[in-house]
Protein backbone atom coordinates (compact mmCIF):
# COMPACT_ATOMS: atom_id res chain seq x y z
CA UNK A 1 24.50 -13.15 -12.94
CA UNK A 2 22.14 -10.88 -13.98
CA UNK A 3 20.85 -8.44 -11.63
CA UNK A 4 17.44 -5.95 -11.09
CA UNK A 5 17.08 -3.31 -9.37
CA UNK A 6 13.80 -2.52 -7.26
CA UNK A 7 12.77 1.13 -6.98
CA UNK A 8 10.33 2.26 -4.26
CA UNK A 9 9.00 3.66 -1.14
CA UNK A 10 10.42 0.59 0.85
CA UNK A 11 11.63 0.65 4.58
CA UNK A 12 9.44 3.46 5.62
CA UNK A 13 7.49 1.24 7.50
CA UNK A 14 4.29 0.75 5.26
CA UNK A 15 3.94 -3.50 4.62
CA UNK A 16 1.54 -1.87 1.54
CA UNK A 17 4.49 -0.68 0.40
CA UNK A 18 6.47 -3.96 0.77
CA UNK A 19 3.62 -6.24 -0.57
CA UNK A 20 4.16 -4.48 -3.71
CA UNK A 21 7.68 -5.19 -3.63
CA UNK A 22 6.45 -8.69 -2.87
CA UNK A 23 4.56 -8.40 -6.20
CA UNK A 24 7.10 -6.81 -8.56
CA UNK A 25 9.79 -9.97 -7.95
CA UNK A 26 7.00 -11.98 -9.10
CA UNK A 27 6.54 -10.09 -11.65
CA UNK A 28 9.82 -9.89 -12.78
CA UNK A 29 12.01 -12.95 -11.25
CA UNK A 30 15.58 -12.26 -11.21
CA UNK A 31 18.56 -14.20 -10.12
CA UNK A 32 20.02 -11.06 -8.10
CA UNK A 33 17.30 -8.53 -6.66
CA UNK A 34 18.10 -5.47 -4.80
CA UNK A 35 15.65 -2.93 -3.24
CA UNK A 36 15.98 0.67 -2.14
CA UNK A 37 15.20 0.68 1.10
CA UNK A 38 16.05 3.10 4.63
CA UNK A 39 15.62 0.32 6.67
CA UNK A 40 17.53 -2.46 4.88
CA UNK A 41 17.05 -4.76 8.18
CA UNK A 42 13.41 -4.49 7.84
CA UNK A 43 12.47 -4.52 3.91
CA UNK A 44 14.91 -7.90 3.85
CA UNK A 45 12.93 -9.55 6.62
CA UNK A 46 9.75 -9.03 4.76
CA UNK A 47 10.49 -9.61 1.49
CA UNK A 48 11.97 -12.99 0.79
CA UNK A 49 14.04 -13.65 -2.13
CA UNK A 50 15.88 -10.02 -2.09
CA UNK A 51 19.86 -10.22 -1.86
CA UNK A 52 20.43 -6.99 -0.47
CA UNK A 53 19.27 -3.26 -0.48
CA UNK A 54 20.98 0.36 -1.61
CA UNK A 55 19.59 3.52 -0.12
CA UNK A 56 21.26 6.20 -2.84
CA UNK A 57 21.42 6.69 -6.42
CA UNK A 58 25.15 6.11 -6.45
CA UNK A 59 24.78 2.61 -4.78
CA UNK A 60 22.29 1.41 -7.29
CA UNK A 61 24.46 3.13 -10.36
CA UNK A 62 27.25 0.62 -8.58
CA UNK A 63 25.31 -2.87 -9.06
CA UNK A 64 25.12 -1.41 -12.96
CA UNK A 65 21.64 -3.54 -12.94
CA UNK A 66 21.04 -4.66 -16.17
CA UNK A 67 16.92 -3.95 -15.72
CA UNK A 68 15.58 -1.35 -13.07
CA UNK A 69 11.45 -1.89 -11.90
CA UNK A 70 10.15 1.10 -11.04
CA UNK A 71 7.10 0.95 -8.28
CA UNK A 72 6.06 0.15 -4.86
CA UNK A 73 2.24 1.85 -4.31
CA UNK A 74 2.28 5.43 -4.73
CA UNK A 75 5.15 5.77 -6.19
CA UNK A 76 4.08 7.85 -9.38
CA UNK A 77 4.75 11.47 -7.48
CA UNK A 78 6.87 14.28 -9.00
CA UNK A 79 9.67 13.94 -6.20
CA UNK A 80 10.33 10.35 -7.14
CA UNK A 81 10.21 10.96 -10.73
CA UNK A 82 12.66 13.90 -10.21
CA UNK A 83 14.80 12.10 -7.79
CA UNK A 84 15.42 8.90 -10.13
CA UNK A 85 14.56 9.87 -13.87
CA UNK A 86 18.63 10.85 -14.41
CA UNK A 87 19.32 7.50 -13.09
CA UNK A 88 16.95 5.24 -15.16
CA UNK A 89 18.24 7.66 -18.09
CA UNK A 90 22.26 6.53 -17.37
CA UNK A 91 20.67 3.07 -16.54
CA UNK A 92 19.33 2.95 -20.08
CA UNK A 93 22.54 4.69 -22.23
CA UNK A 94 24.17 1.36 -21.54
CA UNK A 95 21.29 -1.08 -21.96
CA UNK A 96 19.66 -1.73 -19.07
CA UNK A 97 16.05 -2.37 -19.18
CA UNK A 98 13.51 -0.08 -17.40
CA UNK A 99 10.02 -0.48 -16.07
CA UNK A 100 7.74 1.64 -14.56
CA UNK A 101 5.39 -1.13 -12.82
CA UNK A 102 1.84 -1.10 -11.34
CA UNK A 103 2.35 2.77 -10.38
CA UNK A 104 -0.01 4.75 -8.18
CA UNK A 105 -0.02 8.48 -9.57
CA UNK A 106 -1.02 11.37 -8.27
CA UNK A 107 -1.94 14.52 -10.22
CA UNK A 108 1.64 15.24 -11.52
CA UNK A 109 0.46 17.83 -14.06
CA UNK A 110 0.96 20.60 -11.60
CA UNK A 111 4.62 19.49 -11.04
CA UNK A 112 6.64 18.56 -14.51
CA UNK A 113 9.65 20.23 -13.85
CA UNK A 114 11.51 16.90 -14.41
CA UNK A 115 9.81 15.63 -17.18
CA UNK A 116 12.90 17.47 -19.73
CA UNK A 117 13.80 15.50 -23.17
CA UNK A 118 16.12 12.96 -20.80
CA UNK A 119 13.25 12.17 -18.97
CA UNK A 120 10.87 11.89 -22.32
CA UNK A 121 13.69 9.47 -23.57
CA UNK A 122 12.88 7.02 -20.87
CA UNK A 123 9.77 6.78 -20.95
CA UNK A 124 9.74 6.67 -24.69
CA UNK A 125 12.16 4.12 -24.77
CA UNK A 126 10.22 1.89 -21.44
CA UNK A 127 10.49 -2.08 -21.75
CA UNK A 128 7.12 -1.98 -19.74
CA UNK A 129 4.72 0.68 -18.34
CA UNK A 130 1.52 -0.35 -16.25
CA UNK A 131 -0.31 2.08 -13.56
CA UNK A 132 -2.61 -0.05 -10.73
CA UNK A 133 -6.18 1.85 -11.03
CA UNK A 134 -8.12 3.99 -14.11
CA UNK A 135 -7.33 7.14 -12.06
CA UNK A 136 -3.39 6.69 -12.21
CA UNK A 137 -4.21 6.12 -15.86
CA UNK A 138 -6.18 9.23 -16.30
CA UNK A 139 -2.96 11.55 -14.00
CA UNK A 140 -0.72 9.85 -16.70
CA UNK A 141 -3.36 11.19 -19.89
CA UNK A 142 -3.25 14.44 -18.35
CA UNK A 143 0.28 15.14 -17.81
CA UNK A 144 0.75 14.16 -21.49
CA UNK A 145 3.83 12.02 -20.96
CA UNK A 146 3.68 11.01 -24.39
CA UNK A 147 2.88 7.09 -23.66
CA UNK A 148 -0.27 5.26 -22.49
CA UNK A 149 0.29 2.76 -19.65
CA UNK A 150 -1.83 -0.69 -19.25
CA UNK A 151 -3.37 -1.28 -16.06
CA UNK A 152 -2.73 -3.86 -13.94
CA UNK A 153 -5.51 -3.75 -11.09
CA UNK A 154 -3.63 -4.30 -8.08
CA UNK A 155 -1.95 -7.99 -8.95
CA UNK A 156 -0.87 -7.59 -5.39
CA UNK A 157 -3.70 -9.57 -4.05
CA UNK A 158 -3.00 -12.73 -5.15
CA UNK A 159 0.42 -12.77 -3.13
CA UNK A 160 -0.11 -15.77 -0.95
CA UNK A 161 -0.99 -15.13 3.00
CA UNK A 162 1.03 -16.99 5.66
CA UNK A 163 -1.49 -17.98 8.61
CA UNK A 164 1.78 -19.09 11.47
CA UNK A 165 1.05 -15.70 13.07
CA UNK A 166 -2.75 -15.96 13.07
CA UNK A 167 -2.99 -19.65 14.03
CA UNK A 168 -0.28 -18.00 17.01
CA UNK A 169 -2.86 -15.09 17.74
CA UNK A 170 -6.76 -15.41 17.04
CA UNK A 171 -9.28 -17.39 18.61
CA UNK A 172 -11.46 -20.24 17.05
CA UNK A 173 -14.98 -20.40 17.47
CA UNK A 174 -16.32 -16.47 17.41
CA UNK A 175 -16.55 -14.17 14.58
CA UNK A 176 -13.50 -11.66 14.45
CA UNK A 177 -13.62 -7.87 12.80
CA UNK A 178 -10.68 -6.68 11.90
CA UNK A 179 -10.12 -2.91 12.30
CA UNK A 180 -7.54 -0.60 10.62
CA UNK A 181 -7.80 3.10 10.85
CA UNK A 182 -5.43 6.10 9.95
CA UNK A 183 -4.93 8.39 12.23
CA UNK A 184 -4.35 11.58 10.44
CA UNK A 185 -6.50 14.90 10.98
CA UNK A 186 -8.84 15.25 8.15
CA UNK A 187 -10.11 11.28 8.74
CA UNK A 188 -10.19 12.31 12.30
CA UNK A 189 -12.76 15.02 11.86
CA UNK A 190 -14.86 12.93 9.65
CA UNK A 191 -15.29 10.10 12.37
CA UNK A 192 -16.35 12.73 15.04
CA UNK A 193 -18.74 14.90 11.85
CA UNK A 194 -20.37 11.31 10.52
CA UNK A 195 -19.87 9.84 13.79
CA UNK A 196 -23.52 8.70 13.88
CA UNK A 197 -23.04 6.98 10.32
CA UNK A 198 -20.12 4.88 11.71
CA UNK A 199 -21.94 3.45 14.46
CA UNK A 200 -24.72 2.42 12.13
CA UNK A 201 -22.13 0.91 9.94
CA UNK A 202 -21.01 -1.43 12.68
CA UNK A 203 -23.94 -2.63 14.35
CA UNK A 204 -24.45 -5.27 12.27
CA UNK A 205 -20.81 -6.85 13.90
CA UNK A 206 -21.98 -6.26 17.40
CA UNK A 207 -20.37 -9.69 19.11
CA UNK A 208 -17.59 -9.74 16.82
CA UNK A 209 -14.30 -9.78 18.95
CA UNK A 210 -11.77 -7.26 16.62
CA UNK A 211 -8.71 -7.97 15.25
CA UNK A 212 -6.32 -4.52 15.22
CA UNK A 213 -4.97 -4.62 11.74
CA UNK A 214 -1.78 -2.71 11.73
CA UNK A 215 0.08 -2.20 8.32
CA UNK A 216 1.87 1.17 9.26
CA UNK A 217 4.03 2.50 11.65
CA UNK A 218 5.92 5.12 9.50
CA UNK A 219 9.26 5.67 10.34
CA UNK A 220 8.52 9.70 9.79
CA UNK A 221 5.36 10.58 10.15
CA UNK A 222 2.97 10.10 13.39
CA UNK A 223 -0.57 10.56 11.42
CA UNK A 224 0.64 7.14 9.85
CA UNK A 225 0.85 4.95 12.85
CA UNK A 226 -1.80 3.00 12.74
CA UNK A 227 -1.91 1.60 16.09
CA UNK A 228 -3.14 4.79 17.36
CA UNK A 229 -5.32 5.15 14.61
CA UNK A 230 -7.06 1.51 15.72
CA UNK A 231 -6.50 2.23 19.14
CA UNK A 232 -8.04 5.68 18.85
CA UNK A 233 -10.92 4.07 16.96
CA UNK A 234 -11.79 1.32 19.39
CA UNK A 235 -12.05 3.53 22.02
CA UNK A 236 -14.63 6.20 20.41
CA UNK A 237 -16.85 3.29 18.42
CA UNK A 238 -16.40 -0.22 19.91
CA UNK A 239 -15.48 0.47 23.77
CA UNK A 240 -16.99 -2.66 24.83
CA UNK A 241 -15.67 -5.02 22.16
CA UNK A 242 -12.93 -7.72 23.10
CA UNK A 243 -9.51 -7.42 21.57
CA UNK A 244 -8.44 -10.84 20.25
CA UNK A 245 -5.20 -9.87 19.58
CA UNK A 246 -3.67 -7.16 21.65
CA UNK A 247 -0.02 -7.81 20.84
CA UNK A 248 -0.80 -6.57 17.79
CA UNK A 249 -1.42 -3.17 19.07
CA UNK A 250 2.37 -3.33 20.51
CA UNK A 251 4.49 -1.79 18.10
CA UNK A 252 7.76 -3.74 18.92
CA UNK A 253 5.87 -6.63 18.33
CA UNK A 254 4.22 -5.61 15.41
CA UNK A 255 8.28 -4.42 13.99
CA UNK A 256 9.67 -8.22 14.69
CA UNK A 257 7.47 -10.12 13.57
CA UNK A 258 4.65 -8.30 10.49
CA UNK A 259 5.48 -9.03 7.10
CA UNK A 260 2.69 -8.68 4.67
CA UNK A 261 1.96 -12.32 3.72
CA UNK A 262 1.50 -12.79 7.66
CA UNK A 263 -0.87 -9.98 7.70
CA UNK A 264 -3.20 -11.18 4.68
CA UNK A 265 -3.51 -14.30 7.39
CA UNK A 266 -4.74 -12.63 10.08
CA UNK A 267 -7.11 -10.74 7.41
CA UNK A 268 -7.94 -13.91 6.01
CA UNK A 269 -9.29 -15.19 9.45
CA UNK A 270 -11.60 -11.65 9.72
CA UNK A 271 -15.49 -12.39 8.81
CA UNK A 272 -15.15 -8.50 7.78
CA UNK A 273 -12.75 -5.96 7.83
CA UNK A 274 -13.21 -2.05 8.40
CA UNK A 275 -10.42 -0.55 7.08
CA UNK A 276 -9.35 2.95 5.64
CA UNK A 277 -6.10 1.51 4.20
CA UNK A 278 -6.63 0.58 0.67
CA UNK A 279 -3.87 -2.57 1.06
CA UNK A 280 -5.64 -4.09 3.27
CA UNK A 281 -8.39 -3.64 1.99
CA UNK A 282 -6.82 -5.51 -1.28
CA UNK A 283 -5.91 -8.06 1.50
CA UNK A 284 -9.16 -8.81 2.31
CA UNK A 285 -10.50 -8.51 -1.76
CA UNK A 286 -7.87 -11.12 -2.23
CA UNK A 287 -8.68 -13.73 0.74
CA UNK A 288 -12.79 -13.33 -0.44
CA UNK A 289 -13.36 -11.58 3.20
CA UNK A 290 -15.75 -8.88 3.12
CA UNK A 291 -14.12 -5.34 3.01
CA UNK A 292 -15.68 -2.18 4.19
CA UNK A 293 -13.79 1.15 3.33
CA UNK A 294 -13.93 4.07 5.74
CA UNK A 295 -12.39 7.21 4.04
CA UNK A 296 -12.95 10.57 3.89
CA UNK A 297 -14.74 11.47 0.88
CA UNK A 298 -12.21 14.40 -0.62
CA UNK A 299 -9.64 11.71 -0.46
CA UNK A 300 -9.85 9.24 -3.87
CA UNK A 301 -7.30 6.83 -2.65
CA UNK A 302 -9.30 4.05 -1.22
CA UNK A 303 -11.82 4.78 -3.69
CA UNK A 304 -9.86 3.96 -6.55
CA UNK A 305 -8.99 0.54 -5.42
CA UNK A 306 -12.74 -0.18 -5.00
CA UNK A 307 -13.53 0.95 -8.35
CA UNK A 308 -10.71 -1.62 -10.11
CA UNK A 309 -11.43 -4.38 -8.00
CA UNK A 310 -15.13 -4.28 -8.29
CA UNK A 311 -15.38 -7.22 -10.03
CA UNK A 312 -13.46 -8.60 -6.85
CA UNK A 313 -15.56 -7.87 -4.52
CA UNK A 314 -16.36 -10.43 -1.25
CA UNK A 315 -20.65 -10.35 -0.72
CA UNK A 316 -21.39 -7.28 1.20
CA UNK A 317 -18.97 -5.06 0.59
CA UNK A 318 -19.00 -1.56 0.48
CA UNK A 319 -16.95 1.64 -0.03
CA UNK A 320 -18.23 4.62 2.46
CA UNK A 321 -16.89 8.25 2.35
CA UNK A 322 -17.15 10.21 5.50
CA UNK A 323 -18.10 13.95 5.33
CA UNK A 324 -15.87 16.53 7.50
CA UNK A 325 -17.33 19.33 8.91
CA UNK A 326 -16.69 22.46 5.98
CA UNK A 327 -13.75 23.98 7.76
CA UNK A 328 -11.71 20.29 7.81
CA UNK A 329 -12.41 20.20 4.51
CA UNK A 330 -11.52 23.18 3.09
């Protein structure tokens, strides 16, 4: 039985995260998957078709895959690449096949420590390399890893959406926004700087009942829960708007029962979505709903998704960066 190994930031609580998971055993069908994953329970509940996860580099070395996919969103950083380079390097001395797959990268020039002539071997030696966006292209040119990826443009949105949960949740008969904010400082200061901008933005849904869109609750980090980030949001822009959904700002419910097909549904029954998080975002570009990005304008990532599925785009959409006030920013 041959077996592959799936490589990302999975079980952190991100469904972006999973949906690309999702993706890559699509991509690259196996009769045996395993993930990495620090919450086994959840990544196998939202990922159909995995037969089991491994949360260290001695418990994937075990399975002896014979092909290991590298990915999962931004997964191009210098910590991953110095965590699992020696691994795909003993992967590959006794055959196995190794992709690095529809990669998000950062600016990893600053941080090469692990790129050593192991790690060159590897990626010389790749049976695939492909990076999601022209940016993650351009971090690859400049750390000069010695190999060109292709892009891939985010094949994530074409993963089907499941509409049980939606059908379960949201109303027929009145048009529904769906909201989805992060929470974290420096988007925080931009909402209260261009706060003035944001209400102009949604005027044109006034009488649209919204849908919270919730695709993180991150298992370590509290400026990535996005149901405070929506809730937080509601209460400063659209006070006076009717929740259709509020189990979906409950985060038990959201843990039981999200999985990323199930949340393109409820996307997919949004006349528009506001949303700051670029996989939803893809989501929406995906299910032809009109998409309008909120992020602050220092920060490229929802930009970047924009910019390679421009010739995606729903009618109407639109991506906005938000000004902070010179202090946040600096």
């Amino acid at each position: 039985m041959t077996t592959t190994a799936f490589l990302g930031a999975y079980g952190y609580g991100n469904l972006g995260d999973e949906l690309c998971l999702v993706e890559a055993l699509r991509a690259f069908p196996t009769e045996d998957a395993h993930a990495f994953s620090v919450a086994p329970d959840w990544t196998l509940r939202c990922v159909p078709g995995l037969a089991g996860c491994f949360d260290t580099e001695a418990a994937l070395l075990a399975l002896r895959p014979a092909r290991i996919v590298f990915g999962g969103g931004m997964f191009g950083i210098s910590r991953a690449f110095a965590r699992w380079m020696p691994v795909l390097a003993e992967a590959m001395a006794w055959g196995a096949e190794i992709h690095l797959h529809n990669l998000g990268v950062e600016r990893i020039k600053h941080d090469l420590g692990w790129l050593d002539d192991r790690a060159r071997g590897v990626i010389a030696g790749l049976s695939s390399f492909t990076v999601r966006d022209y940016v993650s292209f351009e971090m690859v040119a400049e750390a000069g890893l010695g190999r060109m990826p292709r892009v891939t443009f985010y094949p994530e949105a074409d993963i089907p959406a499941e509409d049980d949960l939606a059908a379960r949740l949201l109303p027929r008969g009145r048009p529904l926004l769906g909201v989805s904010v992060i929470p974290g400082p420096l988007m925080q200061a931009c909402l209260r700087h261009d706060a003035a901008r944001v209400r102009a933005l949604l005027a044109p849904f006034a009488g649209h009942a919204v849908v919270p869109v919730v695709s993180t609750v991150h298992a370590d980090s509290a400026a990535e829960d996005d149901v405070a980030g929506c809730a937080a949001f509601l209460q400063a822009f659209l006070p006076d708007a009717p929740v259709a959904a509020p189990a979906l700002l409950d985060r038990d419910h959201w843990r039981a029962l999200l999985t990323p097909a199930r949340l393109k549904g409820l996307i997919a029954r949004c006349d528009a979505l506001v949303t700051q998080r670029k996989h939803n975002a893809i989501h929406a570009i995906g299910a032809g709903v009109r998409v309008v990005g909120l992020h602050p304008i220092e920060d490229d990532s929802l930009r970047r998704t924009f910019v390679a599925l421009a010739h995606r785009l729903p009618p109407g959409s639109r991506c906005v960066g938000l000004d902070a006030p010179q202090a946040e920013a600096a």
